[in-house]
Every structure is written in C-alpha cells, then in structure tokens.
PDB file of N, CA and C in Angstrom:
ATOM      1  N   UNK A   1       0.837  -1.191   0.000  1.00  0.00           N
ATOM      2  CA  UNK A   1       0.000   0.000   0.000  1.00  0.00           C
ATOM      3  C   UNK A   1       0.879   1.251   0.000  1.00  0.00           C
ATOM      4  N   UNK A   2       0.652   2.152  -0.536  1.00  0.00           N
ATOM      5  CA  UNK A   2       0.960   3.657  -0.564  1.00  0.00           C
ATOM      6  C   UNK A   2       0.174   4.493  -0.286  1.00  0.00           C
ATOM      7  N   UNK A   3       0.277   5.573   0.366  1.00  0.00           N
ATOM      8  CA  UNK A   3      -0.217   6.693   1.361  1.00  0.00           C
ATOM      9  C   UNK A   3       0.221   7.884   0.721  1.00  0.00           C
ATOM     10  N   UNK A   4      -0.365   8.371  -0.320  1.00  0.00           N
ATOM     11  CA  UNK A   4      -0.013   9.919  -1.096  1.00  0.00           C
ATOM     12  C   UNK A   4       0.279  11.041  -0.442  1.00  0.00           C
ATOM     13  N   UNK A   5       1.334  11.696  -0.191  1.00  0.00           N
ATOM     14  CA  UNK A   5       1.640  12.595   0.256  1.00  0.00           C
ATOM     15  C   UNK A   5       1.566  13.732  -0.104  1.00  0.00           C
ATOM     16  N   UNK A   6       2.230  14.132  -1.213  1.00  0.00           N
ATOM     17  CA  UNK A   6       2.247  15.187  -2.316  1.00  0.00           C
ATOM     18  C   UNK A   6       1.878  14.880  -3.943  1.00  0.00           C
ATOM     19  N   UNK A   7       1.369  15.566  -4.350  1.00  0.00           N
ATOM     20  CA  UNK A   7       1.286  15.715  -5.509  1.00  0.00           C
ATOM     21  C   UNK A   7       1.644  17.527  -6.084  1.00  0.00           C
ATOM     22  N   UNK A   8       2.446  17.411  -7.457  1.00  0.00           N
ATOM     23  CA  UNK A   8       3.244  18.884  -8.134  1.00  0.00           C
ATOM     24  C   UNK A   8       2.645  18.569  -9.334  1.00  0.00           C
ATOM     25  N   UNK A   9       1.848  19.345  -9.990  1.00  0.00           N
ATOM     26  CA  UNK A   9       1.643  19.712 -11.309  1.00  0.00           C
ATOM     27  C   UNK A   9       2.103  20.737 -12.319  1.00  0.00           C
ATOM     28  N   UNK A  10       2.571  19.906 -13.400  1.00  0.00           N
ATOM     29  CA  UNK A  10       3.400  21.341 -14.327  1.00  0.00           C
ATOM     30  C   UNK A  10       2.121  22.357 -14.585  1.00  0.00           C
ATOM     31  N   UNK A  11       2.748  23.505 -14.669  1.00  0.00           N
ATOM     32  CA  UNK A  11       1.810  24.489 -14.889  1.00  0.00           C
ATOM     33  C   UNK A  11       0.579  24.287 -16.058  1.00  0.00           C
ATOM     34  N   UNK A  12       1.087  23.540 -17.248  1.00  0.00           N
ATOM     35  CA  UNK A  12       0.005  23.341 -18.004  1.00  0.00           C
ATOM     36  C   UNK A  12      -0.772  22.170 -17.669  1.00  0.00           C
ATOM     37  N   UNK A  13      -0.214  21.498 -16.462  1.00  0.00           N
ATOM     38  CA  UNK A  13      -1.372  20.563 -16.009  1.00  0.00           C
ATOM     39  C   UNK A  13      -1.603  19.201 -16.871  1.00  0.00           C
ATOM     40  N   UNK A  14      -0.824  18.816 -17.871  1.00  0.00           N
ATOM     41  CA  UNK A  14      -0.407  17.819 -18.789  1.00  0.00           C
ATOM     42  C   UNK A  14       0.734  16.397 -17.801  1.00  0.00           C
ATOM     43  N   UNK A  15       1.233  17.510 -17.182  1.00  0.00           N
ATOM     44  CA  UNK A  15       1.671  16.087 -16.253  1.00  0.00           C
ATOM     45  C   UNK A  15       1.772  16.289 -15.251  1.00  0.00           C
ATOM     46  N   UNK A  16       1.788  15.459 -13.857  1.00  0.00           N
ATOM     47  CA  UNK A  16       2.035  15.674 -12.066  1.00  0.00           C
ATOM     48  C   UNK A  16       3.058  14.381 -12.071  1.00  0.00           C
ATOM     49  N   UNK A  17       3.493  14.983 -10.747  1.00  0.00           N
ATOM     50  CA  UNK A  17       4.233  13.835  -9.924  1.00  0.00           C
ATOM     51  C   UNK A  17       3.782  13.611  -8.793  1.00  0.00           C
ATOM     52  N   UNK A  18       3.887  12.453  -8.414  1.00  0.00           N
ATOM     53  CA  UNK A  18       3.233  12.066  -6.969  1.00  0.00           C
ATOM     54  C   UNK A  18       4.566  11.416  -6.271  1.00  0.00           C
ATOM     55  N   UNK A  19       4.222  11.901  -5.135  1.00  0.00           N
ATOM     56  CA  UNK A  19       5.332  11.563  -3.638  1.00  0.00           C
ATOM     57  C   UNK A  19       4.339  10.725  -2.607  1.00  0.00           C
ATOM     58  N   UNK A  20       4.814   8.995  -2.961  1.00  0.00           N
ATOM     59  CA  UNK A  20       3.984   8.246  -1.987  1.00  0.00           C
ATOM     60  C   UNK A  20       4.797   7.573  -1.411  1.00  0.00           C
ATOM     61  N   UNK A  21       4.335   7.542  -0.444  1.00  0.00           N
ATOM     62  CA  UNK A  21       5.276   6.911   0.976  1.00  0.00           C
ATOM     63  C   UNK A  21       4.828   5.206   1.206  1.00  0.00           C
ATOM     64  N   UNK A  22       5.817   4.013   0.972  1.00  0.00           N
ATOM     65  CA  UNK A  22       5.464   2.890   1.152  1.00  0.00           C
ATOM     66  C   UNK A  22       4.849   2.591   2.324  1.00  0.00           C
ATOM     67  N   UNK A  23       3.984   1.768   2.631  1.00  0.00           N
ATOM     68  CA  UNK A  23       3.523   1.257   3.862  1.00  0.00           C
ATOM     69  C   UNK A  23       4.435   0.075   4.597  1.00  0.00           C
ATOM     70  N   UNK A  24       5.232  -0.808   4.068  1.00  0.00           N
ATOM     71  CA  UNK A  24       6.413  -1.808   4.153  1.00  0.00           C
ATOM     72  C   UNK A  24       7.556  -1.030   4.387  1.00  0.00           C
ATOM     73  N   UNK A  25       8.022  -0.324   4.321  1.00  0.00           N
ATOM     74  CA  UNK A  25       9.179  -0.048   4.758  1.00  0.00           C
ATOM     75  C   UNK A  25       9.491   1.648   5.067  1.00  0.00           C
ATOM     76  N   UNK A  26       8.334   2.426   4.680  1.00  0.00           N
ATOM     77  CA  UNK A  26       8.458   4.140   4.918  1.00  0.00           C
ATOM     78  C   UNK A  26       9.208   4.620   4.677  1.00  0.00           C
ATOM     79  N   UNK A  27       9.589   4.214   3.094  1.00  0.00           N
ATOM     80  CA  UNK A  27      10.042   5.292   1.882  1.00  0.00           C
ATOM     81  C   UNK A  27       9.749   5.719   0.901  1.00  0.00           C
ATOM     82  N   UNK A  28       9.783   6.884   0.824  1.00  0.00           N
ATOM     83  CA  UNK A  28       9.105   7.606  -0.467  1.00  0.00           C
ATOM     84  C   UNK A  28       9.331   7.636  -1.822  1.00  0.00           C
ATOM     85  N   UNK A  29       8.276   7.108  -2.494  1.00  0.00           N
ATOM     86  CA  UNK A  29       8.513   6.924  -3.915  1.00  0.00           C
ATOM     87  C   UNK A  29       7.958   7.988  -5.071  1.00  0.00           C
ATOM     88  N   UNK A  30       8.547   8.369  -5.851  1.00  0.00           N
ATOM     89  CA  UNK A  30       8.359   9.301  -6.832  1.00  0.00           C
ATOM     90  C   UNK A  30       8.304   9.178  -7.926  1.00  0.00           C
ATOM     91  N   UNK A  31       6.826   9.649  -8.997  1.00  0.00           N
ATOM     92  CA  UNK A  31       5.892   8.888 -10.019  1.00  0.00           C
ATOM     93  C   UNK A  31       6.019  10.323 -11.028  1.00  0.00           C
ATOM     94  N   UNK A  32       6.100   9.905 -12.222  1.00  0.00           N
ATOM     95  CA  UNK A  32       5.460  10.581 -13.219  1.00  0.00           C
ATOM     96  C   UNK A  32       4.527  10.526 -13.680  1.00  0.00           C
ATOM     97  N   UNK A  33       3.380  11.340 -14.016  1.00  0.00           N
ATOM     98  CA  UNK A  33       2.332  10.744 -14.505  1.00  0.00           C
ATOM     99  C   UNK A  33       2.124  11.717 -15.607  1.00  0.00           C
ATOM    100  N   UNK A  34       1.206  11.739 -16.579  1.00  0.00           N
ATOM    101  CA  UNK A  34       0.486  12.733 -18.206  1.00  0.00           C
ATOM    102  C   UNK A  34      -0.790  12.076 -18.340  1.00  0.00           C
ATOM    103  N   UNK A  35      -1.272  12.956 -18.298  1.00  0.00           N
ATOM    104  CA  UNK A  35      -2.546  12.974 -18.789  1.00  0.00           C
ATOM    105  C   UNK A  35      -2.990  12.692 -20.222  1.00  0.00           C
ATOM    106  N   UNK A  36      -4.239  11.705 -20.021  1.00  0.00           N
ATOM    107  CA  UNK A  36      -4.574  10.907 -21.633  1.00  0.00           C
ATOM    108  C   UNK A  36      -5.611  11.786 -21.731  1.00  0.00           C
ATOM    109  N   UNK A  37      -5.990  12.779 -22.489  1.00  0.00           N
ATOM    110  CA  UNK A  37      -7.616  13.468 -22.452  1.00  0.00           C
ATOM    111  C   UNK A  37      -8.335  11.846 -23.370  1.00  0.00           C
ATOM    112  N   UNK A  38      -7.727  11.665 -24.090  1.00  0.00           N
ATOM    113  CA  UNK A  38      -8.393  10.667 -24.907  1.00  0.00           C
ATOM    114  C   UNK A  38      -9.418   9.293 -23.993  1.00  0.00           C
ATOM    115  N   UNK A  39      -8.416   8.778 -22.873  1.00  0.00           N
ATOM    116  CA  UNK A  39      -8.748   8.107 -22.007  1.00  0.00           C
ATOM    117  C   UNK A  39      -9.489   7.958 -20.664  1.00  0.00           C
ATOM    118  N   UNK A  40      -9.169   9.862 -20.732  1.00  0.00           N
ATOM    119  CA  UNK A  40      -9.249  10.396 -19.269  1.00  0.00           C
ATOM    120  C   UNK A  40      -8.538  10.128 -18.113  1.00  0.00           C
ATOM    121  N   UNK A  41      -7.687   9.568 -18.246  1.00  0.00           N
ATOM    122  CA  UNK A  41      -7.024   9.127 -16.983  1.00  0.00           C
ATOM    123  C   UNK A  41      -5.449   9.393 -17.199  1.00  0.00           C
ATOM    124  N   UNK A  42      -4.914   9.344 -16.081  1.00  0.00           N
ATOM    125  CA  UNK A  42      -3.505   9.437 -15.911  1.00  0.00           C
ATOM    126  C   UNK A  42      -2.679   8.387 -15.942  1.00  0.00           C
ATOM    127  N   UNK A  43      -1.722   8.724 -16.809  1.00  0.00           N
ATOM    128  CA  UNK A  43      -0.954   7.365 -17.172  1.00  0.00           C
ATOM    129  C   UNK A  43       1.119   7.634 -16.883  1.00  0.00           C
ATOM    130  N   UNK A  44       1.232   6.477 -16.467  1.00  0.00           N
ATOM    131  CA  UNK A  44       2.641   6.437 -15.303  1.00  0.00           C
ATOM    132  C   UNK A  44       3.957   6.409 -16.316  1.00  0.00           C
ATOM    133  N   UNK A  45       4.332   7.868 -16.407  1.00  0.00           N
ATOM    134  CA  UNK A  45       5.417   8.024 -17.596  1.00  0.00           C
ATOM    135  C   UNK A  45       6.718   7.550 -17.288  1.00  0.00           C
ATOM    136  N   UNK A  46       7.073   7.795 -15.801  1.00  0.00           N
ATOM    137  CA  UNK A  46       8.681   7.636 -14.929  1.00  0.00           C
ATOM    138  C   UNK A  46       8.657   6.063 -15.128  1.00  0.00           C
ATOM    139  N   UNK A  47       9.627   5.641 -15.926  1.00  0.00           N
ATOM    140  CA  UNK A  47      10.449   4.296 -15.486  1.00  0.00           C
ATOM    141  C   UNK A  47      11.214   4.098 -14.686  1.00  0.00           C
ATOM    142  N   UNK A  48      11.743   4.752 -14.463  1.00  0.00           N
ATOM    143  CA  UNK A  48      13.234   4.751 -13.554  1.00  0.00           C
ATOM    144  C   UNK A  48      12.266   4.616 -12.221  1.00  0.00           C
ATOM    145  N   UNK A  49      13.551   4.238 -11.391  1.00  0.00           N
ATOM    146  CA  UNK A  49      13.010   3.955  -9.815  1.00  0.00           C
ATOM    147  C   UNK A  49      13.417   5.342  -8.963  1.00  0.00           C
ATOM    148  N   UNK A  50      12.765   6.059  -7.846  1.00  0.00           N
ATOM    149  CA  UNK A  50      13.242   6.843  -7.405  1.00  0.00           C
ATOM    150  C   UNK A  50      12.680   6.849  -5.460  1.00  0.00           C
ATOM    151  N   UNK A  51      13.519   6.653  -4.704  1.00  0.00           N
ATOM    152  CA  UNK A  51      13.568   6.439  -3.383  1.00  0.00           C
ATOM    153  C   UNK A  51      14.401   7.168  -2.730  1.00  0.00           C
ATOM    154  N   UNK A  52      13.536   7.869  -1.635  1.00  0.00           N
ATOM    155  CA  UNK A  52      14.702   8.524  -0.761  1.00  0.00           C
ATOM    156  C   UNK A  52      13.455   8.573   0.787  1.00  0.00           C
ATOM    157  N   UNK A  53      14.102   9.136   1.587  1.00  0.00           N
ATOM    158  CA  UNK A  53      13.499   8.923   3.247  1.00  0.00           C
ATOM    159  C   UNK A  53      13.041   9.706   3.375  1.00  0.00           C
ATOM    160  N   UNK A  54      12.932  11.314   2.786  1.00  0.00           N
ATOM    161  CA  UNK A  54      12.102  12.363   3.413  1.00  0.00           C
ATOM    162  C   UNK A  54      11.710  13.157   2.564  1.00  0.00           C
ATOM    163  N   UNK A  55      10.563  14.102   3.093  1.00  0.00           N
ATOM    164  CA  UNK A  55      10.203  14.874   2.242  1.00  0.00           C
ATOM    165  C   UNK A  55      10.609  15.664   1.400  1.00  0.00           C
ATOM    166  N   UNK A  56      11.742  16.431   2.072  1.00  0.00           N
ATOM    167  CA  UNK A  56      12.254  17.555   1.439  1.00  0.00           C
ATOM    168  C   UNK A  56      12.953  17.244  -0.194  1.00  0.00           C
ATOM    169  N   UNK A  57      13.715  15.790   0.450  1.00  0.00           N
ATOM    170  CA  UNK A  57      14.402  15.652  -0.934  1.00  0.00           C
ATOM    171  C   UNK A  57      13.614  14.821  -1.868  1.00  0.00           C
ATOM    172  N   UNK A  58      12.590  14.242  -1.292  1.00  0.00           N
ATOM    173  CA  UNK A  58      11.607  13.858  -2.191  1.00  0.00           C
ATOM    174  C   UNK A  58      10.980  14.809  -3.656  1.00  0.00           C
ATOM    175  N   UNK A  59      10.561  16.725  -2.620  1.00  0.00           N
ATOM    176  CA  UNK A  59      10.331  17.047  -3.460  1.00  0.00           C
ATOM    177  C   UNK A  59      11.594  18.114  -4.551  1.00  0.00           C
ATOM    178  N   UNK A  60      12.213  18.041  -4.176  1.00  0.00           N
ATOM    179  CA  UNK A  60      13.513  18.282  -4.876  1.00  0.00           C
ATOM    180  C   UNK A  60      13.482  17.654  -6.098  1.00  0.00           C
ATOM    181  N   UNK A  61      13.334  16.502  -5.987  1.00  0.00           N
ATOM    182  CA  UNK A  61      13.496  15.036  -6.980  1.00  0.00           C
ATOM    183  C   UNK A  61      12.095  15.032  -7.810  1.00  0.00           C
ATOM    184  N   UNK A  62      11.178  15.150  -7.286  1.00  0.00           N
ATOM    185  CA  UNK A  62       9.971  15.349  -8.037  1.00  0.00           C
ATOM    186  C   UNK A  62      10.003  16.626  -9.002  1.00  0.00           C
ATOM    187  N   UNK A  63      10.637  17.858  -8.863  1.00  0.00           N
ATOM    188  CA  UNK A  63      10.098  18.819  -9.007  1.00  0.00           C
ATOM    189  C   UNK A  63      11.254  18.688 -10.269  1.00  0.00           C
ATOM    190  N   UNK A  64      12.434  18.166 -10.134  1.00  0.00           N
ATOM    191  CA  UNK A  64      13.616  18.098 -11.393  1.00  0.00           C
ATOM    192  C   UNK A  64      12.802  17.029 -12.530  1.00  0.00           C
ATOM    193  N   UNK A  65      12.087  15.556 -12.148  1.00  0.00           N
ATOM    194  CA  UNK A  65      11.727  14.672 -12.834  1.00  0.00           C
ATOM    195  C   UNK A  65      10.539  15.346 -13.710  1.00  0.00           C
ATOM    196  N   UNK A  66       9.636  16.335 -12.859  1.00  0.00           N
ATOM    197  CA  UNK A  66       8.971  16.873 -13.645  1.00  0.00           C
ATOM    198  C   UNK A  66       9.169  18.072 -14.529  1.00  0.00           C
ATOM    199  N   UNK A  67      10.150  18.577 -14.487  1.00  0.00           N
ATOM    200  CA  UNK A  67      10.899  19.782 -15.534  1.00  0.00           C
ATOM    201  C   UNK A  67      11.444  18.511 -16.622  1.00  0.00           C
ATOM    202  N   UNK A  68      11.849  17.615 -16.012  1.00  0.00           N
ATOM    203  CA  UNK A  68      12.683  17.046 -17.671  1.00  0.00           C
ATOM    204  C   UNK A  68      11.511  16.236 -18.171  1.00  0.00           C
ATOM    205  N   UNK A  69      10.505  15.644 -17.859  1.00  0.00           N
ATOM    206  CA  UNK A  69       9.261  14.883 -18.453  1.00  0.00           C
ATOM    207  C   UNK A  69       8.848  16.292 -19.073  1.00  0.00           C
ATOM    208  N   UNK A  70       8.008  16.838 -18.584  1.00  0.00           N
ATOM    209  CA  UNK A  70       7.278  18.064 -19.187  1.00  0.00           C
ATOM    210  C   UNK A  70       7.660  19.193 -20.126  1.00  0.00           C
ATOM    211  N   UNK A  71       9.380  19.404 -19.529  1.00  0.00           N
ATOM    212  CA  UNK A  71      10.188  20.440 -20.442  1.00  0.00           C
ATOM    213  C   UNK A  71       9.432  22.206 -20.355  1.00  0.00           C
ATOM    214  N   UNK A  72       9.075  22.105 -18.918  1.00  0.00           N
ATOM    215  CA  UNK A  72       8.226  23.153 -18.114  1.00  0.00           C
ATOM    216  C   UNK A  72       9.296  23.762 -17.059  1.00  0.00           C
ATOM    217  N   UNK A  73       9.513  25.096 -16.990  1.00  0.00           N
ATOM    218  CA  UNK A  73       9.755  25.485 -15.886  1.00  0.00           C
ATOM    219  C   UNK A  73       8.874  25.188 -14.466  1.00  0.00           C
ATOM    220  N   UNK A  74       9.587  24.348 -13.311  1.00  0.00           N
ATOM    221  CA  UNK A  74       8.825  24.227 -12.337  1.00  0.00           C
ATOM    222  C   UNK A  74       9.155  25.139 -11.608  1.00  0.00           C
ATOM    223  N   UNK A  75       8.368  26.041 -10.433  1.00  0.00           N
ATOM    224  CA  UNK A  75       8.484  26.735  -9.732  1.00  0.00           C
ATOM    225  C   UNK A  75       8.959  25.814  -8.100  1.00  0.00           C
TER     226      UNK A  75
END
C-alpha cells in the first residue's frame, strides 16, 4: 500500500508527480504521470526507480523529474 503525500503539477497541467510513501518499509517513492484526455485518466510516464526517506528531498526530486518529463519550468 501507498499513502499519497504530495502531488506537483506542471503548470500546463499535462503532467504531475506524486510523492507516496510505502507502507512496508516508509520510503518515499516518486511517479510521473500525463494525462490521456483521450482516455481520461492518468498514465505512469517515470520508469526509472526513485527512493529517498524524506520529504524535502523527495520534493527536490519530483520537481527536477517533472521539468525534464514536461520540459516546463517548475516553480
């Protein structure tokens, strides 16, 4: 199970990242996701694996994964 913590959306709202915290071991994992209008739903772009223990650098890591997926300045 995972327990959503954060979620960051690029400004045009085409893709988010989510910061979910494992329930097995309480580390945080970090997701790409883009939006299908076609499908409606959100679909999981990040392959790569990404783990670290706390928030802060969680969103550090989210906020870089989503500038290079999106090619968006993140704030």
């Amino acid at each position: 199970m995972h327990e959503l913590l954060k979620e960051i959306y690029a400004p045009s709202k085409a893709y988010k990242v989510e910061i979910n915290k494992r329930s097995r071991d309480g580390l945080l994992e970090i997701d790409v996701y883009l939006w299908d209008s076609e499908w409606d739903t959100w679909i999981q772009k990040s392959t790569g694996f990404s783990l670290t223990d706390n928030l802060k650098s969680a969103t550090v890591i989210a906020k870089e994964k989503l500038r290079v997926y999106s090619g968006e300045i993140i704030e």
